[in-house]
Protein backbone atom coordinates (compact mmCIF):
# COMPACT_ATOMS: atom_id res chain seq x y z
CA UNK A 1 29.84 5.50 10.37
CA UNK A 2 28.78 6.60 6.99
CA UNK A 3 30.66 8.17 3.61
CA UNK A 4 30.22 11.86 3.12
CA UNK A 5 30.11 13.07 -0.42
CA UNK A 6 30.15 16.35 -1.92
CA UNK A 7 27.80 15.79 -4.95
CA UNK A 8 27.97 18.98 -6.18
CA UNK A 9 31.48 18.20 -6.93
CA UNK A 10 30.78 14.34 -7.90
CA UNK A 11 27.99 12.52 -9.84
CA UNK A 12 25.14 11.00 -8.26
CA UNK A 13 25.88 7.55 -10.42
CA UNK A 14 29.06 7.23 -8.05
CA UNK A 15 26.28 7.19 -5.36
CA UNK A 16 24.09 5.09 -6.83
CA UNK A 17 26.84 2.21 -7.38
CA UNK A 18 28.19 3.18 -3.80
CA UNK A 19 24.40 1.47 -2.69
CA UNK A 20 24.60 -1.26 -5.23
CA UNK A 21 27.78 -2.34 -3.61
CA UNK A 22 26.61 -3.60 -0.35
CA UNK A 23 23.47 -5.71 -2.15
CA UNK A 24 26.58 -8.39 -2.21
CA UNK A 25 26.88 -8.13 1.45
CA UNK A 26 24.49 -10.44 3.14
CA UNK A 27 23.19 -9.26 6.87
CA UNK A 28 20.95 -10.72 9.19
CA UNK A 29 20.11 -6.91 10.31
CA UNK A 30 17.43 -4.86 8.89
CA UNK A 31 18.53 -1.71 7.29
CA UNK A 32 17.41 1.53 5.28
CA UNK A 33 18.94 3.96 3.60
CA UNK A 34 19.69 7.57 4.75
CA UNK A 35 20.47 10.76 3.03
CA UNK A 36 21.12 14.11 4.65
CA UNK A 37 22.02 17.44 2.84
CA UNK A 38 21.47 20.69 4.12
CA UNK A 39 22.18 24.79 3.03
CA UNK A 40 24.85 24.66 6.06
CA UNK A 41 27.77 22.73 6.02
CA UNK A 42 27.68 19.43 7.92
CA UNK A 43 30.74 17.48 9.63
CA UNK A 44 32.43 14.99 6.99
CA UNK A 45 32.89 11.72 7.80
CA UNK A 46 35.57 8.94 6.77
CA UNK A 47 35.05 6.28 4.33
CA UNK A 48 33.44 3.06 6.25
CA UNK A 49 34.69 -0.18 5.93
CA UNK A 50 32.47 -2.77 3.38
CA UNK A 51 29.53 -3.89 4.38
CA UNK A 52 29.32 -2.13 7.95
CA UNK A 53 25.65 -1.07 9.09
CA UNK A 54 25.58 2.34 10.93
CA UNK A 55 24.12 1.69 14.46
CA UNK A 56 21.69 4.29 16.25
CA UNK A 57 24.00 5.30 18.23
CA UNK A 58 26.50 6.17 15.64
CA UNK A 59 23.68 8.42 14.25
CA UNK A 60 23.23 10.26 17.38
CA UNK A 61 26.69 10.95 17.90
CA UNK A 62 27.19 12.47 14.54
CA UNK A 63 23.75 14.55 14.77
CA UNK A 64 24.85 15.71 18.23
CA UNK A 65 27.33 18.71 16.39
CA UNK A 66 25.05 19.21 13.27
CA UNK A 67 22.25 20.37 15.70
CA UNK A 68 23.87 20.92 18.89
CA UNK A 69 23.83 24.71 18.68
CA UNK A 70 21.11 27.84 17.32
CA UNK A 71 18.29 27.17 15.14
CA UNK A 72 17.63 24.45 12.86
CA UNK A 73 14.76 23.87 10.40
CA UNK A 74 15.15 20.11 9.24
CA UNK A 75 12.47 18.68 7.12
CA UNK A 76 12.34 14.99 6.93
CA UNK A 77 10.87 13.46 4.17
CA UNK A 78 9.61 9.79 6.18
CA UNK A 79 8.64 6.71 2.99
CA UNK A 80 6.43 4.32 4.26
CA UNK A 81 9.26 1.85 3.12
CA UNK A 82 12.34 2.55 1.57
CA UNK A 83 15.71 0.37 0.63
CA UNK A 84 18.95 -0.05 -1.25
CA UNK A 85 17.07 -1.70 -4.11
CA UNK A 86 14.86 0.67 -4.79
CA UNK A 87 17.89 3.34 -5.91
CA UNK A 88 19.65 0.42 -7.89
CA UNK A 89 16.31 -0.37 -9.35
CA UNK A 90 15.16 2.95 -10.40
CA UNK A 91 17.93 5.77 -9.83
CA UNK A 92 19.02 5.32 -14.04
CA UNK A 93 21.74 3.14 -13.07
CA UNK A 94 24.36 1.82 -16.28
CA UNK A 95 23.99 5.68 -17.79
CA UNK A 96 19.88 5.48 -18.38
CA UNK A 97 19.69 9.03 -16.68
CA UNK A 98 16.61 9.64 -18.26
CA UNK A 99 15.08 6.38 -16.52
CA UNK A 100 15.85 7.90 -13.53
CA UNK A 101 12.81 8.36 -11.48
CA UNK A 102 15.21 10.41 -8.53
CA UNK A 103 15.96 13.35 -10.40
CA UNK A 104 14.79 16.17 -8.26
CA UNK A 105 16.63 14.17 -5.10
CA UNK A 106 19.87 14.68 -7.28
CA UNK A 107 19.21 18.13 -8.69
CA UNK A 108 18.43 18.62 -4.38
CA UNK A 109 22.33 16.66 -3.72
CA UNK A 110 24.20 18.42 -6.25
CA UNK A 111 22.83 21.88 -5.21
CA UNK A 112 23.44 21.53 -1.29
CA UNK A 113 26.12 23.02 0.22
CA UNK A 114 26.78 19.33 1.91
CA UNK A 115 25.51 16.11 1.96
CA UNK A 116 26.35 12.69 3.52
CA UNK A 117 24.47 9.13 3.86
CA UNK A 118 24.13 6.25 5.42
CA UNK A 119 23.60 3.43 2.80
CA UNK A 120 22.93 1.15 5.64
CA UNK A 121 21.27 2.34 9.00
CA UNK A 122 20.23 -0.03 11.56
CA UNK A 123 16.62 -0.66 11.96
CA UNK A 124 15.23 -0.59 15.09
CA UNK A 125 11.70 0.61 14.78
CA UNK A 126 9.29 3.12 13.03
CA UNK A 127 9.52 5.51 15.28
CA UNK A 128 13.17 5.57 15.96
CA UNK A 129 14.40 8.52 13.45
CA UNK A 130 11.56 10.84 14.72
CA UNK A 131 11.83 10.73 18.01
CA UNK A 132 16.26 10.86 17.90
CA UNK A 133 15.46 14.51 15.70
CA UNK A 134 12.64 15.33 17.99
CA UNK A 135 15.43 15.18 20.89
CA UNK A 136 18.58 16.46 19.30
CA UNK A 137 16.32 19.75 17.89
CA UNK A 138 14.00 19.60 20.96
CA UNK A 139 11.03 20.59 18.54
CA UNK A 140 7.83 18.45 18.27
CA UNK A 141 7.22 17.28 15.22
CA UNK A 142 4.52 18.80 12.52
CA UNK A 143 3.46 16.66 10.21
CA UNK A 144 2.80 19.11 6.83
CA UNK A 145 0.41 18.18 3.81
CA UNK A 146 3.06 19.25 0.74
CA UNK A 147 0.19 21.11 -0.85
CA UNK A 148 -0.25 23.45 1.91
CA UNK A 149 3.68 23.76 3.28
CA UNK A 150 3.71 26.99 0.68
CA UNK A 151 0.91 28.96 3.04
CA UNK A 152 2.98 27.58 6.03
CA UNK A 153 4.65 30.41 8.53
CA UNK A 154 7.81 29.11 9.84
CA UNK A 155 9.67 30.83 12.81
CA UNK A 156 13.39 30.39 12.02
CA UNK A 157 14.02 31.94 15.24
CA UNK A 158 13.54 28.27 16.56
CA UNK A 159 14.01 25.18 15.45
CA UNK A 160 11.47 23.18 13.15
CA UNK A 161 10.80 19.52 12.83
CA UNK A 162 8.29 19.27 9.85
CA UNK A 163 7.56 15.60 8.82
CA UNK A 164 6.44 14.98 5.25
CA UNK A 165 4.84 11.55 4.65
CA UNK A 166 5.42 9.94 1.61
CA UNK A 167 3.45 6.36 0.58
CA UNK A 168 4.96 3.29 -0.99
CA UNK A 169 3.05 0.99 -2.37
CA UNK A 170 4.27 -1.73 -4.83
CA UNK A 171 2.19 -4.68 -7.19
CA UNK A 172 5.00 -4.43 -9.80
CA UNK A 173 8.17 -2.84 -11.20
CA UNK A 174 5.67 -0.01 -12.84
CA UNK A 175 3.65 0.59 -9.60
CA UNK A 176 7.02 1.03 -7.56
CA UNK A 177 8.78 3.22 -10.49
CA UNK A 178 5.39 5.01 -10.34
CA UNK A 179 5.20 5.44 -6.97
CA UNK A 180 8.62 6.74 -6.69
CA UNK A 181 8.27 8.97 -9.24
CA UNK A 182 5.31 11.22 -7.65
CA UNK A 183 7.74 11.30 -4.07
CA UNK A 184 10.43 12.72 -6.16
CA UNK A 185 7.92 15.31 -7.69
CA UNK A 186 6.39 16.00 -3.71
CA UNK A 187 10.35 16.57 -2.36
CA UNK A 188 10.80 18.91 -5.69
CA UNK A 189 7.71 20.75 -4.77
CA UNK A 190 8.47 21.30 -0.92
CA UNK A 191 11.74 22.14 -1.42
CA UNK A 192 10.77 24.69 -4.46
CA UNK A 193 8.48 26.14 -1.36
CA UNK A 194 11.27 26.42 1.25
CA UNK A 195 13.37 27.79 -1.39
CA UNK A 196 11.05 30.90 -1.76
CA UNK A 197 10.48 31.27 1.46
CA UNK A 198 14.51 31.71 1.69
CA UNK A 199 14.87 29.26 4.56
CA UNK A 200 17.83 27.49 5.44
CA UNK A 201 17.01 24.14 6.32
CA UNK A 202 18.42 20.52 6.77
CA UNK A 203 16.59 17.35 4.79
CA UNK A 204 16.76 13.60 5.35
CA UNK A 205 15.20 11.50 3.51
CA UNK A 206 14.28 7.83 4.71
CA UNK A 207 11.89 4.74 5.62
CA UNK A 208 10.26 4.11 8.26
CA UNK A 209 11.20 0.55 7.40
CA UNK A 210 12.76 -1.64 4.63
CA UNK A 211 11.08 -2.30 1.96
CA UNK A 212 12.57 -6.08 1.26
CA UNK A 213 12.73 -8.40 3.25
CA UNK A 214 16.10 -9.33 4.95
CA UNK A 215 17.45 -12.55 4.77
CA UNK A 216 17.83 -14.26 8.35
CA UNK A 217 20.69 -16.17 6.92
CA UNK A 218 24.50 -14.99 6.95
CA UNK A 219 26.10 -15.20 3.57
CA UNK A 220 28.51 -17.80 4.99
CA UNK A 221 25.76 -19.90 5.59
CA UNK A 222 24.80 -19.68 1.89
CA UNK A 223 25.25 -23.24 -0.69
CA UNK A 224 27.69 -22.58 -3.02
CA UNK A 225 27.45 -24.59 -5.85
CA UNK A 226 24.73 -24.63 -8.89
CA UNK A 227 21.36 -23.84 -7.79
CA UNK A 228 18.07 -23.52 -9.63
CA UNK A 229 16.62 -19.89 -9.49
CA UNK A 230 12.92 -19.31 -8.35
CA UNK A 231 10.55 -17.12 -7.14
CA UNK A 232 10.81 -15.92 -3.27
CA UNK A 233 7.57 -16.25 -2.22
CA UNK A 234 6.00 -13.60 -0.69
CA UNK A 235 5.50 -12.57 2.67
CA UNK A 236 1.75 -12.91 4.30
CA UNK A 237 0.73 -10.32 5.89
CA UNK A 238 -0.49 -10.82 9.77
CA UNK A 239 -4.16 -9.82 9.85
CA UNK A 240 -5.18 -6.72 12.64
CA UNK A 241 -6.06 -8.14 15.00
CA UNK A 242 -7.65 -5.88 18.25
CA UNK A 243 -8.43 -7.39 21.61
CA UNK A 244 -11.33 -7.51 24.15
CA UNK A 245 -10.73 -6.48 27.99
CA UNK A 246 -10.30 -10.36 28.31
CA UNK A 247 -7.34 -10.49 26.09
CA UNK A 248 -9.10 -12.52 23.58
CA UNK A 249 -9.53 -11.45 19.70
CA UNK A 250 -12.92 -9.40 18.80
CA UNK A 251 -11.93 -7.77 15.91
CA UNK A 252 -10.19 -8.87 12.46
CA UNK A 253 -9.25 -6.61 9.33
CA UNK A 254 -6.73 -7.87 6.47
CA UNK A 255 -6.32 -6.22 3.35
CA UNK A 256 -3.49 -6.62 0.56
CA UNK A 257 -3.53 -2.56 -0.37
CA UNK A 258 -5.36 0.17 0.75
CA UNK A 259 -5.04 3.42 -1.11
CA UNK A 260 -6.77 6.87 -0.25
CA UNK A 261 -7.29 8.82 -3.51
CA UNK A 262 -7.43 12.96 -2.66
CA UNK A 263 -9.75 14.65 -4.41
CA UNK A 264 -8.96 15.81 -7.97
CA UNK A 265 -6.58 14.81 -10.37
CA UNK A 266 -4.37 13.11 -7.33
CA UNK A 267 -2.59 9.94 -7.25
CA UNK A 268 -3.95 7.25 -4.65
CA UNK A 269 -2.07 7.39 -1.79
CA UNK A 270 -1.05 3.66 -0.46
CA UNK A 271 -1.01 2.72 3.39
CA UNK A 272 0.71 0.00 4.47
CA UNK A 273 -2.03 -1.62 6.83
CA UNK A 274 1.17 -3.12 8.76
CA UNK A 275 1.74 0.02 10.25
CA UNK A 276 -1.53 0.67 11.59
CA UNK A 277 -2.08 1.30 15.11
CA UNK A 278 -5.52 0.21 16.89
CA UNK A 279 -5.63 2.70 19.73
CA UNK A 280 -9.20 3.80 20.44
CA UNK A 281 -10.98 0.81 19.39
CA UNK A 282 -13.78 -0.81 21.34
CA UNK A 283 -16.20 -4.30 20.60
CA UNK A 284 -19.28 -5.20 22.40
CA UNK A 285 -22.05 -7.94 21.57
CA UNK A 286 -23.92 -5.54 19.42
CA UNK A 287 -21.63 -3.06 18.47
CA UNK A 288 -17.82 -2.41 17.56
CA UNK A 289 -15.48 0.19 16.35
CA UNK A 290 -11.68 -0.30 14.56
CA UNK A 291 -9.86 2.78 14.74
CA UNK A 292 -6.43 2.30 12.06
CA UNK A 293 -4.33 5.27 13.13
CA UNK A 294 -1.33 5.82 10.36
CA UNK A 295 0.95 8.66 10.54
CA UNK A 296 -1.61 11.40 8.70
CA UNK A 297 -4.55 9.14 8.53
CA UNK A 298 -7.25 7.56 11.23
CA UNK A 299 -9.68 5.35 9.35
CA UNK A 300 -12.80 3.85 11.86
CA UNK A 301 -14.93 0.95 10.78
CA UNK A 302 -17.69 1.31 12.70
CA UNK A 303 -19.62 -2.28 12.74
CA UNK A 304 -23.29 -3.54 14.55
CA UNK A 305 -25.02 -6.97 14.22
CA UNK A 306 -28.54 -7.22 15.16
CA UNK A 307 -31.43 -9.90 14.64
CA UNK A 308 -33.78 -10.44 11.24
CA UNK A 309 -37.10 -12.53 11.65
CA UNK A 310 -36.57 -13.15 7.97
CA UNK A 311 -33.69 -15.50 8.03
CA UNK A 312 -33.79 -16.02 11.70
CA UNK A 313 -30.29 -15.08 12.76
CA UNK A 314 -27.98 -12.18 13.58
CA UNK A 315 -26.58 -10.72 10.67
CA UNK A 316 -23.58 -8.14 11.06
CA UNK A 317 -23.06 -4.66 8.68
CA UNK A 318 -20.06 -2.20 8.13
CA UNK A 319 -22.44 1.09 8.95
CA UNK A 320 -19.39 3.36 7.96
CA UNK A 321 -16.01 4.28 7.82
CA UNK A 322 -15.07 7.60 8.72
CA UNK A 323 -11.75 9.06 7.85
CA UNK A 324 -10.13 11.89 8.99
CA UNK A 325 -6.63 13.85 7.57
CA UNK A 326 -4.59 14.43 10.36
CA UNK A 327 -2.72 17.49 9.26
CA UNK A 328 -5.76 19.00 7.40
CA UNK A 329 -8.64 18.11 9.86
CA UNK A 330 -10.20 17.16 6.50
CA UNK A 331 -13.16 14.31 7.13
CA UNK A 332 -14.86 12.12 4.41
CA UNK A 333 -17.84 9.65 4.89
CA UNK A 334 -18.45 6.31 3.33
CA UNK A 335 -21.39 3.93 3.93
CA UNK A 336 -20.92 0.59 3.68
CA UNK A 337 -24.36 -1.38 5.32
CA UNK A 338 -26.03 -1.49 1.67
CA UNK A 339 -22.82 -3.70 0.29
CA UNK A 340 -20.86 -4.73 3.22
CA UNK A 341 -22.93 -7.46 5.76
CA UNK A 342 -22.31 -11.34 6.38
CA UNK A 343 -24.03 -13.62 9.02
CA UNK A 344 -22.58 -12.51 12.82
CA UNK A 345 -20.71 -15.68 13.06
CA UNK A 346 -19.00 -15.62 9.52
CA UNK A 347 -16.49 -12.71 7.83
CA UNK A 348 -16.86 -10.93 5.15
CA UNK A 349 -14.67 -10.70 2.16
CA UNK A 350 -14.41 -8.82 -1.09
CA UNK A 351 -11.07 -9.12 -3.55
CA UNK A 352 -12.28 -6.13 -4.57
CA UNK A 353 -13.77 -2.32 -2.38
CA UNK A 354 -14.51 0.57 -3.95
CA UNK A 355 -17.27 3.24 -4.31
CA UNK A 356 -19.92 0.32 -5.38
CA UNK A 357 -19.95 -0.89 -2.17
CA UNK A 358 -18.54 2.10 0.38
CA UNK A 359 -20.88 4.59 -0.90
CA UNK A 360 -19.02 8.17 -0.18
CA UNK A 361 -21.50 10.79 1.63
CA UNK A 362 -22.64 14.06 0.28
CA UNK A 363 -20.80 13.41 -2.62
CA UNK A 364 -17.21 13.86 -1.23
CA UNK A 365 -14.36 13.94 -3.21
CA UNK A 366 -12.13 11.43 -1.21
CA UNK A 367 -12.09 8.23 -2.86
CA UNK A 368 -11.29 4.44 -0.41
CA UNK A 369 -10.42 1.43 -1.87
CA UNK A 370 -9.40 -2.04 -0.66
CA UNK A 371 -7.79 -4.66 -2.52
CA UNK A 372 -8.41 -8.74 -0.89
CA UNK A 373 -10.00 -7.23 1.71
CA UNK A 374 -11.35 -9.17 4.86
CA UNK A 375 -13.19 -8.41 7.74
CA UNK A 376 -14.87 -9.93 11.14
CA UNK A 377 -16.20 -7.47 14.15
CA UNK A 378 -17.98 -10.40 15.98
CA UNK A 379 -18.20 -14.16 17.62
CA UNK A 380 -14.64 -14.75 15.95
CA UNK A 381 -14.26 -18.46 17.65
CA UNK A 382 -11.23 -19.20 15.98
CA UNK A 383 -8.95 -17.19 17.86
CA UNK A 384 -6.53 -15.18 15.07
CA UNK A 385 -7.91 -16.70 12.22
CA UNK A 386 -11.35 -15.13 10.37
CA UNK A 387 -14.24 -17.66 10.28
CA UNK A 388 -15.91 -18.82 7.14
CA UNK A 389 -15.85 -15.75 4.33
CA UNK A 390 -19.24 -14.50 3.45
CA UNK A 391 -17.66 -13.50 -0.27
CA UNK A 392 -19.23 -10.12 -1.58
CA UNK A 393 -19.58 -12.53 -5.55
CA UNK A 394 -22.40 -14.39 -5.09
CA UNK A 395 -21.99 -18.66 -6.55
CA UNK A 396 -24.43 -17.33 -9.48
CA UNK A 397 -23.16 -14.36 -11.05
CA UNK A 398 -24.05 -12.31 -13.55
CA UNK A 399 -22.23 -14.52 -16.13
CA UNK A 400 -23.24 -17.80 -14.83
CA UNK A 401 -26.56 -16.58 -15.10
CA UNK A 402 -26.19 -15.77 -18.50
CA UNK A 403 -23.93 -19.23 -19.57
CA UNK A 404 -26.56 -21.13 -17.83
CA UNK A 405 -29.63 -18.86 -19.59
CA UNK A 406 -27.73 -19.72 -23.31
CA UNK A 407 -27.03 -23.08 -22.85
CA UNK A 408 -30.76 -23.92 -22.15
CA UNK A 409 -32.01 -21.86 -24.53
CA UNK A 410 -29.75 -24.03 -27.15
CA UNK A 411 -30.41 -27.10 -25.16
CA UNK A 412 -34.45 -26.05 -26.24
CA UNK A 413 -33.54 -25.58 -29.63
CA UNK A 414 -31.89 -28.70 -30.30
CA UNK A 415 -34.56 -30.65 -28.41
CA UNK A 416 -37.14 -29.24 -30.70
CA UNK A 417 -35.25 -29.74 -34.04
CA UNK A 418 -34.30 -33.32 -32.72
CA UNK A 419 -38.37 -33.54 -31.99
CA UNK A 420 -39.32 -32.62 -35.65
CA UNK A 421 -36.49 -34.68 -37.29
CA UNK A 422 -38.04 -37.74 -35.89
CA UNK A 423 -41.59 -37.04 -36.45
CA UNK A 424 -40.70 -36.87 -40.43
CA UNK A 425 -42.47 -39.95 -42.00
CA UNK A 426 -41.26 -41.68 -44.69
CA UNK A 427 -43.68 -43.26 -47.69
CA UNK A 428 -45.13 -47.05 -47.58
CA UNK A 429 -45.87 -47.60 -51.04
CA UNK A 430 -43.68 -47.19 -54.33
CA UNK A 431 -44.16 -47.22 -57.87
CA UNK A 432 -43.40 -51.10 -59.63
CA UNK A 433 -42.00 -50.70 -63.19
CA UNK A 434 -43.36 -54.04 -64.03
CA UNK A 435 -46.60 -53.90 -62.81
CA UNK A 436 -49.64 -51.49 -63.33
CA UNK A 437 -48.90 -47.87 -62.42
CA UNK A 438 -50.65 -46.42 -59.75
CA UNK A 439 -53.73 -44.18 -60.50
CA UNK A 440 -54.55 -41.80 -58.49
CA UNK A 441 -58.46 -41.27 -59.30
CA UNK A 442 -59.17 -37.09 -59.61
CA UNK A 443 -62.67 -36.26 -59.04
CA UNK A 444 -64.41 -32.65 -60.15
């Protein structure tokens, strides 16, 4: 099972270097971490043995009593990605408190009447910790925007499943610590909220999956001996990939981030295109739609191809994407045709999306950018890989326009100094000392 702590009683280092003791452990299982405190008191639990991973089942057995009878109100605060690491990393680990980028999660621990976790809890899918609360409470869930949960009516008469999505999106140590930082400050702010609403309620806080990669290799299979280090190189993504009625490939999206900025001074809010669902999509020869449903967003790229004299082929355009906030109903435009376009039988790419080239409508707020992004709506011929990228940097940019403009220009200069220098003449005729001196006659 899992170790229950009473961390108003204990310091929230001890759990911190409770998580960093099973990095050692190597598993072949996937794993995240989960913590669970609550205003109620919750069943202990006894110490497990090193290195075991809490199954599913073990969870549902132990939530069986915590819910089994009345009302609960659990709010579960669902990462996009979420590991051991990320608490040795960044929970101010070696007495760094103030590094700490967890502090309203402790302030949260040491306050609750009770709290246990599960350092390591089986992975078995995204939706697996949703739907076992959705049955032991027997509540559907409501996913809840944090900046609204204060206007919010709850009735406590029944039980609550609110679902509070929280991004994770990671280029570096900073981004991650960054990242981190803001969910700490959006748990702070909903429970503030629940606080003054005087609710008693039940949190967990998890991933929907791990957010590094786990080793297929036992530990016993490990060389022991000197090693060099390196790198681990990182994992490629799989590209979306959406199906025709035939079964075969029609549509093809990859991007390394996408982020979703809200409007004013908001962070941007990272989806993991990994977890996108393509339910709702639809291709055709002249048309076709990509619908990316995530768990409070539904982006569609809505894509048409269609013959120019001019060139005298079928070229294809990203009209628009359209995106919608789930638990807001808020919508937001973008046009892409002016920026966004490649031949029918080639993909696009850009390392680079923004508001240059999807062009928000009447001036919304919403901001949508892509980083490496890649994309093919038609004749894809090469099964599950993208044809030849139309890239949206021309071969002669700006600056090779310009090199190429200076070096001709001094190419033209030196030509036309070189030009002069041998056109200079030099005299024929010079003064003897022993003979007559040269007279040059002077008339009036």
């Amino acid at each position: 099972m899992a170790e229950s702590r009473n961390f108003s009683k204990g310091s929230i280092m001890a759990f911190i270097f409770f998580f960093a003791a099973f990095l050692a452990s190597g598993s072949s299982t996937a794993q995240v971490p989960l913590l669970m405190w609550s205003t109620k008191s919750l069943p202990s639990l006894t110490s497990p043995p090193a290195g075991h991973i809490t199954s599913m089942e073990e969870l549902a057995a132990y939530l069986t009593p915590v819910f089994g009878s009345g009302s609960n109100t659990v709010i579960l605060f669902l990462q996009d990605k979420l590991s051991k690491d990320d608490f040795t990393l960044f929970g101010g680990v070696f007495g760094n408190k103030q590094e700490s980028v967890f502090r309203n999660l402790e302030a949260a621990l040491q306050s609750a009447s009770s709290s246990v976790n599960f350092p390591a809890l089986e992975w078995t899918g995204e939706s697996a910790i949703p739907t076992l609360l959705q049955q032991k409470l027997g509540a559907a869930p409501l996913l809840v925007d944090p900046d609204t949960l204060s206007h919010l009516s709850l009735n406590t008469s029944i039980s609550n499943l609110l679902i509070i999505n929280l991004p994770y999106g990671c280029d570096s140590l900073k981004s991650c610590k960054e990242v981190l930082s803001s969910n700490d400050e959006i748990i702070g702010k909903v429970l503030s909220s629940l606080k003054a609403k005087d609710v008693s309620y039940t949190a967990v806080y998890t991933g929907l999956q791990p957010s590094q990669a786990i080793s297929m290799s036992s530990s016993l299979n490990q060389q022991v001996g000197r090693t060099l280090l390196q790198a681990s190189a990182a994992d490629d993504k799989e590209p979306i990939i959406f199906n025709n009625t035939a079964g075969l490939p029609c549509i093809m999206l990859w991007a390394q981030n996408l982020s979703i900025t809200p409007p004013g001074p908001q962070k941007p809010i990272y989806l993991p295109i990994e977890n996108a669902t393509t339910n709702g999509s639809m291709c055709s020869n002249t048309t076709s739609e990509l619908v990316l449903t995530f768990l409070n967003y539904t982006l569609r790229f809505t894509m048409s191809q269609r013959f120019y004299p001019v060139s005298a082929r079928n070229w294809f355009t990203l009209d628009s994407v359209q995106m919608q906030v789930r638990s807001s109903g808020q919508t937001a435009s973008f046009v892409g045709s002016h920026g966004i376009y490649a031949p029918a039988e080639y993909s696009f790419h850009c390392q680079s999306v923004g508001d240059a080239l999807l062009v928000p409508v009447n001036s919304t707020q919403w901001r949508l950018s892509f980083v490496d992004f890649q994309i093919q709506g038609f004749r894809l011929a090469n099964g599950t890989n993208f044809s030849y990228a139309s890239d949206c940097a021309s071969f002669f940019t700006a600056g090779i326009w310009m090199g190429l403009i200076t070096s001709l220009l001094m190419l033209l200069i030196f030509v036309y100094g070189l030009h002069m220098i041998m056109q200079l003449n030099t005299m024929d005729r010079f003064d003897d000392p022993k003979g007559p001196s040269i007279s040059v006659p002077q008339s009036d």
